[in-house]
N, C-alpha and C. Protein backbone atom coordinates (compact mmCIF):
# COMPACT_ATOMS: atom_id res chain seq x y z
N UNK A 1 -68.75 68.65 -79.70
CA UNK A 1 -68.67 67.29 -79.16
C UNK A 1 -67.21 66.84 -79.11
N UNK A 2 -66.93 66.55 -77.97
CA UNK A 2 -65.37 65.90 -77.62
C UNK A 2 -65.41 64.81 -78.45
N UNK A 3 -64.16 64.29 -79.54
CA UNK A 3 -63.60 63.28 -79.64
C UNK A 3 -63.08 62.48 -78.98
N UNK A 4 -63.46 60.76 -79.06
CA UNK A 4 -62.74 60.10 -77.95
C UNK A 4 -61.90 59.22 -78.84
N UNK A 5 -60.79 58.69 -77.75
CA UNK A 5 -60.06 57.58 -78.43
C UNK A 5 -60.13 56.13 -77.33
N UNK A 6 -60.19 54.97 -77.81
CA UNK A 6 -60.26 53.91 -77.29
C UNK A 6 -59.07 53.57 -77.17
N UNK A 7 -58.44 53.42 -75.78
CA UNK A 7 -57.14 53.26 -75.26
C UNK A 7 -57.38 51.40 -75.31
N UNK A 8 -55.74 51.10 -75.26
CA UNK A 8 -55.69 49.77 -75.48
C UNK A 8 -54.84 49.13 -73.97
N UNK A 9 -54.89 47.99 -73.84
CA UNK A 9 -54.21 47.61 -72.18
C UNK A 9 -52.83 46.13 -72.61
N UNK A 10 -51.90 46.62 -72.46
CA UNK A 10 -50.90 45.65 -72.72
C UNK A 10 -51.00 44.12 -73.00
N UNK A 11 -51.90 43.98 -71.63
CA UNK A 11 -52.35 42.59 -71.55
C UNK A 11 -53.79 42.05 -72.27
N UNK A 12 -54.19 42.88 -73.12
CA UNK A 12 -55.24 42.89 -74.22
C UNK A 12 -56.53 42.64 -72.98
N UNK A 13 -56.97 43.10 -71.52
CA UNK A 13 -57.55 43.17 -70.79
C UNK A 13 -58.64 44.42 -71.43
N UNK A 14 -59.83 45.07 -70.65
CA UNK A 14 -60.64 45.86 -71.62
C UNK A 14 -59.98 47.05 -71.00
N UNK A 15 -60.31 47.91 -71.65
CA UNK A 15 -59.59 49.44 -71.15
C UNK A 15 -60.58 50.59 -71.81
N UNK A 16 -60.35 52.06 -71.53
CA UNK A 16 -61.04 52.85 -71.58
C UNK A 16 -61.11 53.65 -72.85
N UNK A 17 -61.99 54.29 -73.00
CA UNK A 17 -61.71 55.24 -73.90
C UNK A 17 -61.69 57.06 -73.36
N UNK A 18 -61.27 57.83 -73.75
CA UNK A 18 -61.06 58.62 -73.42
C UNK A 18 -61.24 59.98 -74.11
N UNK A 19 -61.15 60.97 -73.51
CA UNK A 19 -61.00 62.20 -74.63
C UNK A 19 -59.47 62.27 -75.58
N UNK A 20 -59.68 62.65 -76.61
CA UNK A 20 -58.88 62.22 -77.47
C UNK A 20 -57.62 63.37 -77.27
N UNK A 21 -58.23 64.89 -77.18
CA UNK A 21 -57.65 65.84 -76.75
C UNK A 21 -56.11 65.71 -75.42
N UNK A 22 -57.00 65.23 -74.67
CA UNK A 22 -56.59 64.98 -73.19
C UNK A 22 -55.34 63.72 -73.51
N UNK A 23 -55.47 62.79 -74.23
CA UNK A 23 -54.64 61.57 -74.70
C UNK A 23 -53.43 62.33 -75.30
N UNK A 24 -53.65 62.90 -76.61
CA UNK A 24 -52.66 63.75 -77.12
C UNK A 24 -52.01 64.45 -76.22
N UNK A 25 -52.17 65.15 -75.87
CA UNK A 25 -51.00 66.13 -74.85
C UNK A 25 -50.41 65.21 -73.77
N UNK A 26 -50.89 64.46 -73.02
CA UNK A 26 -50.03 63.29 -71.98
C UNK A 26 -49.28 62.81 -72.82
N UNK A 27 -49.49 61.77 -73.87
CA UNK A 27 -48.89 60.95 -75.05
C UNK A 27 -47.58 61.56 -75.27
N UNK A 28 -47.91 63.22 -75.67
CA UNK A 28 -46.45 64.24 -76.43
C UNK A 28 -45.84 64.22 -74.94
N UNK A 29 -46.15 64.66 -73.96
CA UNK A 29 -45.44 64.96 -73.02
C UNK A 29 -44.56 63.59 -72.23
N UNK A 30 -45.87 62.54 -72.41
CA UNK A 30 -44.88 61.48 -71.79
C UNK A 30 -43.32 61.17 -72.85
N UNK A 31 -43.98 60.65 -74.06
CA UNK A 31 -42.95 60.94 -74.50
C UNK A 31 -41.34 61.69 -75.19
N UNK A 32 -41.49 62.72 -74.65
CA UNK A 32 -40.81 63.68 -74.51
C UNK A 32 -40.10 63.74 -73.55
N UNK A 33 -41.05 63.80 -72.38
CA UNK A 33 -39.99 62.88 -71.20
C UNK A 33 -38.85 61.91 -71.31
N UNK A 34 -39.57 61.19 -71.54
CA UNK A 34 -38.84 59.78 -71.63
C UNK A 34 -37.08 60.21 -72.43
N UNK A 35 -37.89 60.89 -73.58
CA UNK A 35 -36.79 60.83 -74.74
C UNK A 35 -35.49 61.90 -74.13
N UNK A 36 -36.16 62.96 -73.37
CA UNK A 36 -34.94 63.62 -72.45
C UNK A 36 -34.13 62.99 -71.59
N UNK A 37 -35.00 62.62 -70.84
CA UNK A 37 -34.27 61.65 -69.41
C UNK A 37 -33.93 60.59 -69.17
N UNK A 38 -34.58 59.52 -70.66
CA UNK A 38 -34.39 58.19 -70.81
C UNK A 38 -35.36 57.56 -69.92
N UNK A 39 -34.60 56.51 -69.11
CA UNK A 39 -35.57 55.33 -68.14
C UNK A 39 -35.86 56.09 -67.27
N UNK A 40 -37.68 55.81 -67.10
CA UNK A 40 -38.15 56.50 -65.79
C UNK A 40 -38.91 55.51 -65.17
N UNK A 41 -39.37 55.54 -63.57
CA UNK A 41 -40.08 55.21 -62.86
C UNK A 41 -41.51 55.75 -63.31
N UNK A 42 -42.81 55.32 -62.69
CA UNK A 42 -44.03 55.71 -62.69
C UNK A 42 -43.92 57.46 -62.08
N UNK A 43 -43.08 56.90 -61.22
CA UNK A 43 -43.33 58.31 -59.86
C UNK A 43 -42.48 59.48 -60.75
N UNK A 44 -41.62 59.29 -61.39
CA UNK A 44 -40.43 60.23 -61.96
C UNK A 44 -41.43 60.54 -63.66
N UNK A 45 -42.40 59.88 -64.01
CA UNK A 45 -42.76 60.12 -64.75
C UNK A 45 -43.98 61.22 -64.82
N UNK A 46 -44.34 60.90 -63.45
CA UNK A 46 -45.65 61.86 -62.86
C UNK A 46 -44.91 62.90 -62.63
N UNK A 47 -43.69 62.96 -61.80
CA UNK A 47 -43.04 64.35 -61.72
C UNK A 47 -42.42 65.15 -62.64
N UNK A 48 -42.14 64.35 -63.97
CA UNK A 48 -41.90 65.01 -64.71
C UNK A 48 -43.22 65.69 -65.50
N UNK A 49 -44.28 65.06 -65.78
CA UNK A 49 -45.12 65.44 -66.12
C UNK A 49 -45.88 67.06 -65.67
N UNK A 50 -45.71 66.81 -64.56
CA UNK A 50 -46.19 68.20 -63.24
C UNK A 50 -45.39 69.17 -63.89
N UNK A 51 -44.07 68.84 -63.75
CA UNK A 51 -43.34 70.01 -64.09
C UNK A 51 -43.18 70.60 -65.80
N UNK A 52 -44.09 69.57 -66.54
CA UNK A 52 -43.64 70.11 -67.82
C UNK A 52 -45.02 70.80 -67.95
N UNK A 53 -45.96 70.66 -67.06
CA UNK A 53 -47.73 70.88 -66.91
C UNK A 53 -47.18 72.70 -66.83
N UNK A 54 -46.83 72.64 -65.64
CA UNK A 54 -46.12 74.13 -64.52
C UNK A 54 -45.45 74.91 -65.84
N UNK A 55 -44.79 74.24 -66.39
CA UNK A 55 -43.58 74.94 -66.99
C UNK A 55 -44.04 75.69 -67.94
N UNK A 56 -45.15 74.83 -68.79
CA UNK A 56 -45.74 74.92 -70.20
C UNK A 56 -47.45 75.71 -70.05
N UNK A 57 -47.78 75.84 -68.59
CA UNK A 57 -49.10 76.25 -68.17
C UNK A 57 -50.24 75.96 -68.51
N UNK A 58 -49.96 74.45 -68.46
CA UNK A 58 -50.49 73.68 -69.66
C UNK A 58 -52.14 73.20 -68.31
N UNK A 59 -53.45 73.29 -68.47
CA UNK A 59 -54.19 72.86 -67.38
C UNK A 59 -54.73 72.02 -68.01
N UNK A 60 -55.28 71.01 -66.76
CA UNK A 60 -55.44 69.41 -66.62
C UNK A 60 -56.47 69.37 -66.38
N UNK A 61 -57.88 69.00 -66.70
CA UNK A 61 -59.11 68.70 -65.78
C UNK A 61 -58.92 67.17 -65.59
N UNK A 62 -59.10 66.83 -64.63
CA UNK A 62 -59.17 65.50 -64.09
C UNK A 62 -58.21 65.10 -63.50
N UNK A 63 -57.75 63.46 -62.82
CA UNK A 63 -56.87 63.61 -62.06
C UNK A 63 -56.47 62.96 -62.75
N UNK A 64 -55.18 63.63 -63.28
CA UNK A 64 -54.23 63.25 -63.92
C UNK A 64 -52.90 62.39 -63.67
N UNK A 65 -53.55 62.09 -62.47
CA UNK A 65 -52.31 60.04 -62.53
C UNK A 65 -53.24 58.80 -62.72
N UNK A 66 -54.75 58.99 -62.59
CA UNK A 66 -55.58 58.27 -63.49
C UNK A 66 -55.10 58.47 -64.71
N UNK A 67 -55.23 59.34 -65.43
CA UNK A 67 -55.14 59.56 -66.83
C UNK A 67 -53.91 59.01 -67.52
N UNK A 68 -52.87 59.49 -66.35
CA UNK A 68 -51.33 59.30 -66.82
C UNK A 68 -51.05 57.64 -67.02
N UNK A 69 -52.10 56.70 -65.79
CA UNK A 69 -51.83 55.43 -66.06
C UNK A 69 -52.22 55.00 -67.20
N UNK A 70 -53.63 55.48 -67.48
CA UNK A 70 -54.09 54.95 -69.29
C UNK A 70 -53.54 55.24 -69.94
N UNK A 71 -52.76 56.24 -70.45
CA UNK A 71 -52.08 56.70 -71.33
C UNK A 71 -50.57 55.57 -71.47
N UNK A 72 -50.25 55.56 -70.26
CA UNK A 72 -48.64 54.93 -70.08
C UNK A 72 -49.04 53.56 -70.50
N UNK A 73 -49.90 53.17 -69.72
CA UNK A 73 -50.80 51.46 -70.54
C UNK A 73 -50.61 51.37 -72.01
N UNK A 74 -51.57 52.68 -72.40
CA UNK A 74 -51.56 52.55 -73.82
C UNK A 74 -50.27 52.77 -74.57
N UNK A 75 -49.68 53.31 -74.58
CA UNK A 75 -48.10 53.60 -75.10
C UNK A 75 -47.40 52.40 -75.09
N UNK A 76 -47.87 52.00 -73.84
CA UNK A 76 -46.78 50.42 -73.96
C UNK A 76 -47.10 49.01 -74.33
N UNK A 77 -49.04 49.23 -74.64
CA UNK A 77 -49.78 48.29 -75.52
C UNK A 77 -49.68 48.34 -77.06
N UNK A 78 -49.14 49.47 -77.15
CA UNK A 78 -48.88 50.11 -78.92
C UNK A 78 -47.26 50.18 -79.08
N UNK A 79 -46.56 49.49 -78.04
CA UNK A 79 -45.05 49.19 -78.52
C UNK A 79 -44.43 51.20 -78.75
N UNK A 80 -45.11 51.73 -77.88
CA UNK A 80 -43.66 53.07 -78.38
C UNK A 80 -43.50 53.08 -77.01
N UNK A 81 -43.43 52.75 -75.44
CA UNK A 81 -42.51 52.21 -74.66
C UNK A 81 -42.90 51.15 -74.22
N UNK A 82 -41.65 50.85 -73.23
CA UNK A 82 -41.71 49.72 -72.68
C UNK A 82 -41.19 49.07 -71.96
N UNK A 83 -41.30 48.22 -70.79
CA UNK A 83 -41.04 48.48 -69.51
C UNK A 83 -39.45 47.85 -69.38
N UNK A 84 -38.31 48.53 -68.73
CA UNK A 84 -37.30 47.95 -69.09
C UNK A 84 -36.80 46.77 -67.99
N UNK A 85 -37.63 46.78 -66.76
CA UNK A 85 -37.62 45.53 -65.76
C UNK A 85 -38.90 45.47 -65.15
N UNK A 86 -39.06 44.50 -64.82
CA UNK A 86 -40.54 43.91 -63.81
C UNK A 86 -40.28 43.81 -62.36
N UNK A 87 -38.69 44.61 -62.25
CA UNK A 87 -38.18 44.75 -60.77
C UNK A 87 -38.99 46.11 -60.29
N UNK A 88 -39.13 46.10 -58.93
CA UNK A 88 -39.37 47.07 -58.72
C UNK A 88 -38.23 48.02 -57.91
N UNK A 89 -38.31 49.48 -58.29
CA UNK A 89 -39.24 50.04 -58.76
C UNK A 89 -39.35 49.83 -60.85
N UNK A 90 -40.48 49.54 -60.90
CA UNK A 90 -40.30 49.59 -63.01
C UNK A 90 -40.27 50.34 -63.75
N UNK A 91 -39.18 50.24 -64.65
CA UNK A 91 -38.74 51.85 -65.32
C UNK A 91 -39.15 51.52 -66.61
N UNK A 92 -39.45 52.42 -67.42
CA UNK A 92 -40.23 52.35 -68.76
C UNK A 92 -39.38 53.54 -69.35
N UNK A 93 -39.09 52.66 -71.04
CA UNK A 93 -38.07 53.57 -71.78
C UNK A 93 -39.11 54.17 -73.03
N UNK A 94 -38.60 55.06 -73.60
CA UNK A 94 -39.27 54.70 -75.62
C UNK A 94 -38.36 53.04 -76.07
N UNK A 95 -39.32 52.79 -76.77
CA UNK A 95 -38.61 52.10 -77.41
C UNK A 95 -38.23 52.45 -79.35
């Protein structure tokens, strides 16, 4: 039986829960990203993601820019990033 985790939404709106598995590995990777490259866009975050997917041969079931948005939600509802303008395009750091 898959473990799930109940993702949280910035704006304390309801949000999903998820496989817990699937959370962990986006979570390490987003942030890992981040912490290499610093401020990213949504789009630069998905591409980095792809390429650390490719790199690491790491496989995805589902579509993973759904996933990538809950995850990035949740990260930045739990304060470890956070968005560094509301300009667009919006770049999101660690904090």
């Amino acid at each position: 039986m898959d473990q799930k985790i109940q993702l949280m939404h910035p704006t304390g709106k309801k949000a999903v829960s998820i496989q817990k598995a699937k959370y962990e590995v986006l979570k390490k990777v987003i942030l890992n990203c981040m912490k290499e490259k610093g401020e990213l866009t949504h789009a630069e975050i998905q591409q980095a993601i792809a390429e650390a997917f490719r790199n690491n041969k790491i496989k995805f079931e589902g579509s993973l820019d759904w996933y990538l948005e809950w995850v990035k939600l949740d990260l930045e509802a739990r304060k470890e990033i956070k968005r560094v303008s509301d300009k667009s395009p919006v770049k999101f750091t660690v904090c």
